[in-house]
N, C-alpha and C. Protein backbone atom coordinates (compact mmCIF):
# COMPACT_ATOMS: atom_id res chain seq x y z
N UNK A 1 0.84 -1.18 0.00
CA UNK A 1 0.00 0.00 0.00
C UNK A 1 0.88 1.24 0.00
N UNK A 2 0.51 2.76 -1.16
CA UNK A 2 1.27 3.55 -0.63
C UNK A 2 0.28 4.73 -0.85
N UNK A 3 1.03 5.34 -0.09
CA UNK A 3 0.09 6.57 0.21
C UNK A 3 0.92 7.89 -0.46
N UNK A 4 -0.17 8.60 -0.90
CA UNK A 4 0.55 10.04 -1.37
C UNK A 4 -0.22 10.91 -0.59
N UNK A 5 0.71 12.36 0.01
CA UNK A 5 0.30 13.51 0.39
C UNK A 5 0.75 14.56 -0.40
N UNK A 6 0.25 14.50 -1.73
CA UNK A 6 0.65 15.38 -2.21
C UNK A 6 0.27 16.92 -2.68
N UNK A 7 0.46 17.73 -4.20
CA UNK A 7 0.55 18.66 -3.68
C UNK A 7 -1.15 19.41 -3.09
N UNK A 8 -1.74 18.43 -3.88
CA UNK A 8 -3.72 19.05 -3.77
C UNK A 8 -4.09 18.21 -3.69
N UNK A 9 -5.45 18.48 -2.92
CA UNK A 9 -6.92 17.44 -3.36
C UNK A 9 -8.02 18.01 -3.82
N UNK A 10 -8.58 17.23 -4.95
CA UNK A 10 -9.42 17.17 -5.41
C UNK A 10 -10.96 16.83 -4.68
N UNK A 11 -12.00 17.61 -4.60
CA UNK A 11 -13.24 17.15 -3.73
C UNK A 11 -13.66 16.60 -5.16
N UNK A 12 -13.44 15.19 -5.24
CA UNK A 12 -14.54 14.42 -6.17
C UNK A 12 -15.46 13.29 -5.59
N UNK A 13 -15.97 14.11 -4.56
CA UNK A 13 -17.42 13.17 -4.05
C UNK A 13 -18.28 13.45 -5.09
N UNK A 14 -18.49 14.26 -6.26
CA UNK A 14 -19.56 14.52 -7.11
C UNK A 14 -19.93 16.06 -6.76
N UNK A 15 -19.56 16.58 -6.23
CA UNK A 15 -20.10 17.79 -5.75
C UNK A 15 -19.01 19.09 -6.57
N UNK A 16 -19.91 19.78 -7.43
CA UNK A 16 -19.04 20.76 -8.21
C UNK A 16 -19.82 22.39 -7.79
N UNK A 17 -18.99 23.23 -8.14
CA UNK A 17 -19.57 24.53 -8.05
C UNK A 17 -19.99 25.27 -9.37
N UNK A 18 -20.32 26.33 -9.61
CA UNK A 18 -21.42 26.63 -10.23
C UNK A 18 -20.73 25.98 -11.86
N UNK A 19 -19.41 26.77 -11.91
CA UNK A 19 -18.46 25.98 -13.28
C UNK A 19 -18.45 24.94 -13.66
N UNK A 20 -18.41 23.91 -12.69
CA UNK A 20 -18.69 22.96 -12.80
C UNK A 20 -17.54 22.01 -12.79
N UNK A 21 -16.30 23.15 -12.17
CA UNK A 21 -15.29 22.30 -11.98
C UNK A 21 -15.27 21.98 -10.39
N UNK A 22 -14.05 21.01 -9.96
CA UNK A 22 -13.80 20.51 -9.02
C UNK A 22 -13.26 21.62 -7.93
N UNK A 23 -13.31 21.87 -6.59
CA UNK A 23 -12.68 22.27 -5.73
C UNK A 23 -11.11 21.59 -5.62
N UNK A 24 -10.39 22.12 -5.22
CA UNK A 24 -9.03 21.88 -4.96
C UNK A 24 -8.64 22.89 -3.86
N UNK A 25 -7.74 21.90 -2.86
CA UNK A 25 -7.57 21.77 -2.12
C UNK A 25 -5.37 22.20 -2.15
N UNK A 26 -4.89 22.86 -1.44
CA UNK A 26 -3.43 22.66 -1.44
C UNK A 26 -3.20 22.07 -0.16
N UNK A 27 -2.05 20.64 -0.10
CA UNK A 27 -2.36 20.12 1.22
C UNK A 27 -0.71 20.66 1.65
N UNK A 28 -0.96 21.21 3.20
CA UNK A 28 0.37 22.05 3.19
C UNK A 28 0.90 21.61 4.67
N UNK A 29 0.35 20.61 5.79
CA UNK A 29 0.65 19.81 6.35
C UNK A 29 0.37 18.26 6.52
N UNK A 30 0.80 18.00 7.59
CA UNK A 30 0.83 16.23 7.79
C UNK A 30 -0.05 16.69 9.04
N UNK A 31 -1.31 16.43 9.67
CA UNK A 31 -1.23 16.68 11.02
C UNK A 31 -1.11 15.13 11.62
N UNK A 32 -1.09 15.46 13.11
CA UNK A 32 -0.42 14.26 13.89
C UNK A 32 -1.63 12.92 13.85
N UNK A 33 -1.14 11.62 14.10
CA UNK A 33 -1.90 10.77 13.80
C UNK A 33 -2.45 10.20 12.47
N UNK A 34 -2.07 11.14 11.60
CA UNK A 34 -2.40 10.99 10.34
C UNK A 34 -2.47 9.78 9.93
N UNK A 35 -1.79 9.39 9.97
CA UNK A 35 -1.46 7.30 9.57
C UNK A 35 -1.28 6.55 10.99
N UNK A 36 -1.80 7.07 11.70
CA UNK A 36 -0.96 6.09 13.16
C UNK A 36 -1.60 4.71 12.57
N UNK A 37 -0.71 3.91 13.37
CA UNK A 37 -0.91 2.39 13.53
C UNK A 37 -1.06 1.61 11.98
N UNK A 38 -1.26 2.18 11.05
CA UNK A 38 -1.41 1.68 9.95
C UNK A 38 -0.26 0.53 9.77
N UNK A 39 -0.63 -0.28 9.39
CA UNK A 39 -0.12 -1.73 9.25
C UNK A 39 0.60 -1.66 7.54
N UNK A 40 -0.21 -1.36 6.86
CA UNK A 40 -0.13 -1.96 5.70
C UNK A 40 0.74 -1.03 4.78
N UNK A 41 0.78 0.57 4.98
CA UNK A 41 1.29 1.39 4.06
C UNK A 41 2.97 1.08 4.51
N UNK A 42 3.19 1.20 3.14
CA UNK A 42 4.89 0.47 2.50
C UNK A 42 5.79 2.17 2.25
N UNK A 43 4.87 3.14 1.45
CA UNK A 43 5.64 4.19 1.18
C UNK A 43 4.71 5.39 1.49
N UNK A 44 5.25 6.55 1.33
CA UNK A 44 4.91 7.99 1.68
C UNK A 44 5.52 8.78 0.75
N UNK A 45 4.44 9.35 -0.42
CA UNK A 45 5.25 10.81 -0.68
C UNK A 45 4.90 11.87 -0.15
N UNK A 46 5.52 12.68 0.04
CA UNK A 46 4.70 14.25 1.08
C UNK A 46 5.40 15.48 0.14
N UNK A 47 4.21 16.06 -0.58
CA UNK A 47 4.43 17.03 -1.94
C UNK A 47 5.32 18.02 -1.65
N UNK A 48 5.28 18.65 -2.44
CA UNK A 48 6.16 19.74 -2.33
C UNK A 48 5.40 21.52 -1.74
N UNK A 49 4.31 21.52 -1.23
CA UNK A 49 3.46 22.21 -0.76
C UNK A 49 3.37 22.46 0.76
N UNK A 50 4.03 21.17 1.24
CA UNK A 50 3.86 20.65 2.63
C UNK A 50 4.58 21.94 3.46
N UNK A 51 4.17 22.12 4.56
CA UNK A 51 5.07 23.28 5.51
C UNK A 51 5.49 22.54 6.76
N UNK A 52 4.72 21.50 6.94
CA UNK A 52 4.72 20.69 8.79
C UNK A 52 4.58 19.54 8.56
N UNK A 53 4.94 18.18 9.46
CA UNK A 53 4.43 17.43 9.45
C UNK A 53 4.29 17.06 11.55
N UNK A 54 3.48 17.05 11.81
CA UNK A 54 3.20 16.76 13.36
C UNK A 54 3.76 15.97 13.78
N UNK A 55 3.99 15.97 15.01
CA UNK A 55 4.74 14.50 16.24
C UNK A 55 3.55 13.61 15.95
N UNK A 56 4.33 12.49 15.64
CA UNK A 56 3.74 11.33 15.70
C UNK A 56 2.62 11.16 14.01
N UNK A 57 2.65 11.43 13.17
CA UNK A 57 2.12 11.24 11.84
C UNK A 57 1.95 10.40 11.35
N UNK A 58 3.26 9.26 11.42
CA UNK A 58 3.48 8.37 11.15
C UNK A 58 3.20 7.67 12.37
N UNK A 59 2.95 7.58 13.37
CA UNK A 59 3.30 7.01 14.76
C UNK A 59 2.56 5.25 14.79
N UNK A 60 3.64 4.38 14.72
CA UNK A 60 3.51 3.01 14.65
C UNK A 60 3.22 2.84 13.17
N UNK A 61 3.71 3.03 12.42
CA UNK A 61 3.40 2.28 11.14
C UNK A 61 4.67 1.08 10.57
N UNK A 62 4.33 0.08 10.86
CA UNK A 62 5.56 -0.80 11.20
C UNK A 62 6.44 -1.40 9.55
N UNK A 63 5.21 -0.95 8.56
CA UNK A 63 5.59 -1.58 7.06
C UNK A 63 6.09 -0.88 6.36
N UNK A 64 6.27 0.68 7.04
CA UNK A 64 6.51 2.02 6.12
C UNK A 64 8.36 1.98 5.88
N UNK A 65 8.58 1.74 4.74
CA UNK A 65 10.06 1.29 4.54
C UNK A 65 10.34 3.01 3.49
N UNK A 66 10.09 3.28 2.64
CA UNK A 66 10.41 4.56 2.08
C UNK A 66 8.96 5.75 2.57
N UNK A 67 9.62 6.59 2.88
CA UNK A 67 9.54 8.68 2.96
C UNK A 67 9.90 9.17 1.90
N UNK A 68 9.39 9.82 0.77
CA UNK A 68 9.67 10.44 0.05
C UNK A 68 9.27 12.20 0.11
N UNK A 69 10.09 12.74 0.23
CA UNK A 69 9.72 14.15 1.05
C UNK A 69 10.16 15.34 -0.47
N UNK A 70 8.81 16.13 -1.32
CA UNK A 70 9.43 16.73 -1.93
C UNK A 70 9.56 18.35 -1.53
N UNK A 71 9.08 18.47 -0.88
CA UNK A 71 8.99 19.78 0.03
C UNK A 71 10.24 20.08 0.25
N UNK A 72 10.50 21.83 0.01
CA UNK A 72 11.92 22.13 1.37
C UNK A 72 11.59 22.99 1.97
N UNK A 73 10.75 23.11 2.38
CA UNK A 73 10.32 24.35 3.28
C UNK A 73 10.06 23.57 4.74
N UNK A 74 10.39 22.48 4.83
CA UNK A 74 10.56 21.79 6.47
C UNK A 74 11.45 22.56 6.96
N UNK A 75 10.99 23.05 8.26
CA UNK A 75 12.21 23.71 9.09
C UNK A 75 12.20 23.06 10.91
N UNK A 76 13.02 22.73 11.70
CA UNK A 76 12.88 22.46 12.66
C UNK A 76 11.59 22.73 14.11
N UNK A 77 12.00 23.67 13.61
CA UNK A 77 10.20 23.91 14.10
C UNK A 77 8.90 23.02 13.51
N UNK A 78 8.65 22.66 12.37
CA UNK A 78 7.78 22.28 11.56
C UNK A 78 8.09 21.00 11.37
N UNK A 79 8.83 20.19 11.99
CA UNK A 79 8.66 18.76 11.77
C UNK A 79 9.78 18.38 12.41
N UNK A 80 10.29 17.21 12.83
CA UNK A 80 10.90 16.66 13.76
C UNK A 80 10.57 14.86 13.54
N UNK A 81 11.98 14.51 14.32
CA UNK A 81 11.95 12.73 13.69
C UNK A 81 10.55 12.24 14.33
N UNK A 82 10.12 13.00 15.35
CA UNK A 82 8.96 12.36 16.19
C UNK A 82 7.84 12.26 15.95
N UNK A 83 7.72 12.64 14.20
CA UNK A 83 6.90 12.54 12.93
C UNK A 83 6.89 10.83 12.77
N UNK A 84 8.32 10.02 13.29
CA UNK A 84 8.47 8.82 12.61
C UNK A 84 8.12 8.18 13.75
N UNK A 85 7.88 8.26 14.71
CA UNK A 85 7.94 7.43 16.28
C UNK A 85 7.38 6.26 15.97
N UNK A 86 8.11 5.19 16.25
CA UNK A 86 7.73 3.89 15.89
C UNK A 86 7.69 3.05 14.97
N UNK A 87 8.15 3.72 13.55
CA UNK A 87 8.43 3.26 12.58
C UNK A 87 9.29 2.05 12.03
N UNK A 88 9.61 1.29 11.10
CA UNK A 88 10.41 0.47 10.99
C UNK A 88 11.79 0.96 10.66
N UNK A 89 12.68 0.38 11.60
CA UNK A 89 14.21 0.79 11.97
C UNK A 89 14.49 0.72 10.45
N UNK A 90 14.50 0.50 9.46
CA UNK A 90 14.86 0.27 8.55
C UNK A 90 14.39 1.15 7.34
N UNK A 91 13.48 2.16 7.92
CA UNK A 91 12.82 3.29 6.55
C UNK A 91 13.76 4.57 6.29
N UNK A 92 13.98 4.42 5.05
CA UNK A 92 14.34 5.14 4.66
C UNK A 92 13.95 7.07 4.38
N UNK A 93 14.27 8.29 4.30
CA UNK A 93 13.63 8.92 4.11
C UNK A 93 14.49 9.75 2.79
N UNK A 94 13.99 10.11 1.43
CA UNK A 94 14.43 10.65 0.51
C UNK A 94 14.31 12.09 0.48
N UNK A 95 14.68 12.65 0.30
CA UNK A 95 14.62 14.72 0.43
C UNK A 95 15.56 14.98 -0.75
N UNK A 96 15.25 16.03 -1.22
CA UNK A 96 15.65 16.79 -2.02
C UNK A 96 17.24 17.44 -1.85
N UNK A 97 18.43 16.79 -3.01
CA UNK A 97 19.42 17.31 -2.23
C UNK A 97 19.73 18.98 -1.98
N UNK A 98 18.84 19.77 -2.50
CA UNK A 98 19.96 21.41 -1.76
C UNK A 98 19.17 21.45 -0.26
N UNK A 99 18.30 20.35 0.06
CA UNK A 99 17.92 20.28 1.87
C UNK A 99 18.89 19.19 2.92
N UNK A 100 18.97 18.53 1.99
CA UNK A 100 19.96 16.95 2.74
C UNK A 100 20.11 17.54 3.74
N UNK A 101 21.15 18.12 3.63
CA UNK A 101 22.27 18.82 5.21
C UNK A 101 21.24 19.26 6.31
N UNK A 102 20.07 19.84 6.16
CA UNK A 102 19.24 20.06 6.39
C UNK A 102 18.48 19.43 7.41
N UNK A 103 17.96 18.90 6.37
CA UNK A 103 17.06 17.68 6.95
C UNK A 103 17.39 16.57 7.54
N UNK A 104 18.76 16.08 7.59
CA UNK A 104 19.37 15.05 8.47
C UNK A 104 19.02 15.59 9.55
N UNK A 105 19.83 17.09 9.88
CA UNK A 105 19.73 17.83 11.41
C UNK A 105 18.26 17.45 11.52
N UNK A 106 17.13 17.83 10.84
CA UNK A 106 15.84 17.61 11.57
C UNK A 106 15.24 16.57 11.85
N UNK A 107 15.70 15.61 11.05
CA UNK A 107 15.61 13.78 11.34
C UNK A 107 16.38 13.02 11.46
N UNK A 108 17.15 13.70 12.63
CA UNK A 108 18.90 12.80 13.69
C UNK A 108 18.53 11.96 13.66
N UNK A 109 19.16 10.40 13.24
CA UNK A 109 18.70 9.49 13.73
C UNK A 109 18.13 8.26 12.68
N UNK A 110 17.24 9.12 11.99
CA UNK A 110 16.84 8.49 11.06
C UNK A 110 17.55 8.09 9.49
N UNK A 111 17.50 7.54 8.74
CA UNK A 111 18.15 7.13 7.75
C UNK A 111 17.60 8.21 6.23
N UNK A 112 18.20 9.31 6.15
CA UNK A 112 17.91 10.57 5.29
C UNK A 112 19.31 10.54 3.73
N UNK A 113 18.51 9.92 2.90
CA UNK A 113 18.81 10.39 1.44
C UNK A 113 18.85 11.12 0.42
């Protein structure tokens, strides 16, 4: 299973406005719990729109082996490894390299590509 947070959503329950196009949505955090406990999701992309992702987002997702992060506007304030709490020792997280240096500092610990 993988999940994307990327950069919009689309409201396509059927419901349009007068145009008759779709609402859209820019998704610009992760909030916390977002995926807790989820068993089954394998990967994560998180768009390039993103500003935050909350403590604990990910919290227990034991199958989640790749993070794909296209955002660089993460700043220490706005996200922290405690986004990953519980995760499998073994996930990887991908970032954009002019953040690398970056984003290691904000996810010590974790395994950042």
């Amino acid at each position: 299973m993988s999940t994307q947070i990327n950069n919009s959503i689309d409201n396509s329950n059927g419901y349009h406005n007068r145009d008759q196009s779709f609402f859209r949505y820019k998704v610009t955090s992760v909030a916390a719990k977002a995926v807790k406990n989820n068993k089954k999701v394998k990967s994560v992309v998180i768009g390039a729109n993103v500003k935050s992702i909350s403590n604990n987002a990910f919290y227990k997702c034991p199958a989640l082996k790749t993070v794909k992060i296209k955002t660089t506007k993460l700043t220490k304030k706005t996200a922290s490894k405690k986004a990953f709490k519980g995760v499998n020792k073994k996930m990887v997280i991908k970032v954009p390299k002019k953040v690398k240096k970056t984003y290691a500092k904000i996810f010590k610990g974790l395994k950042v590509k």
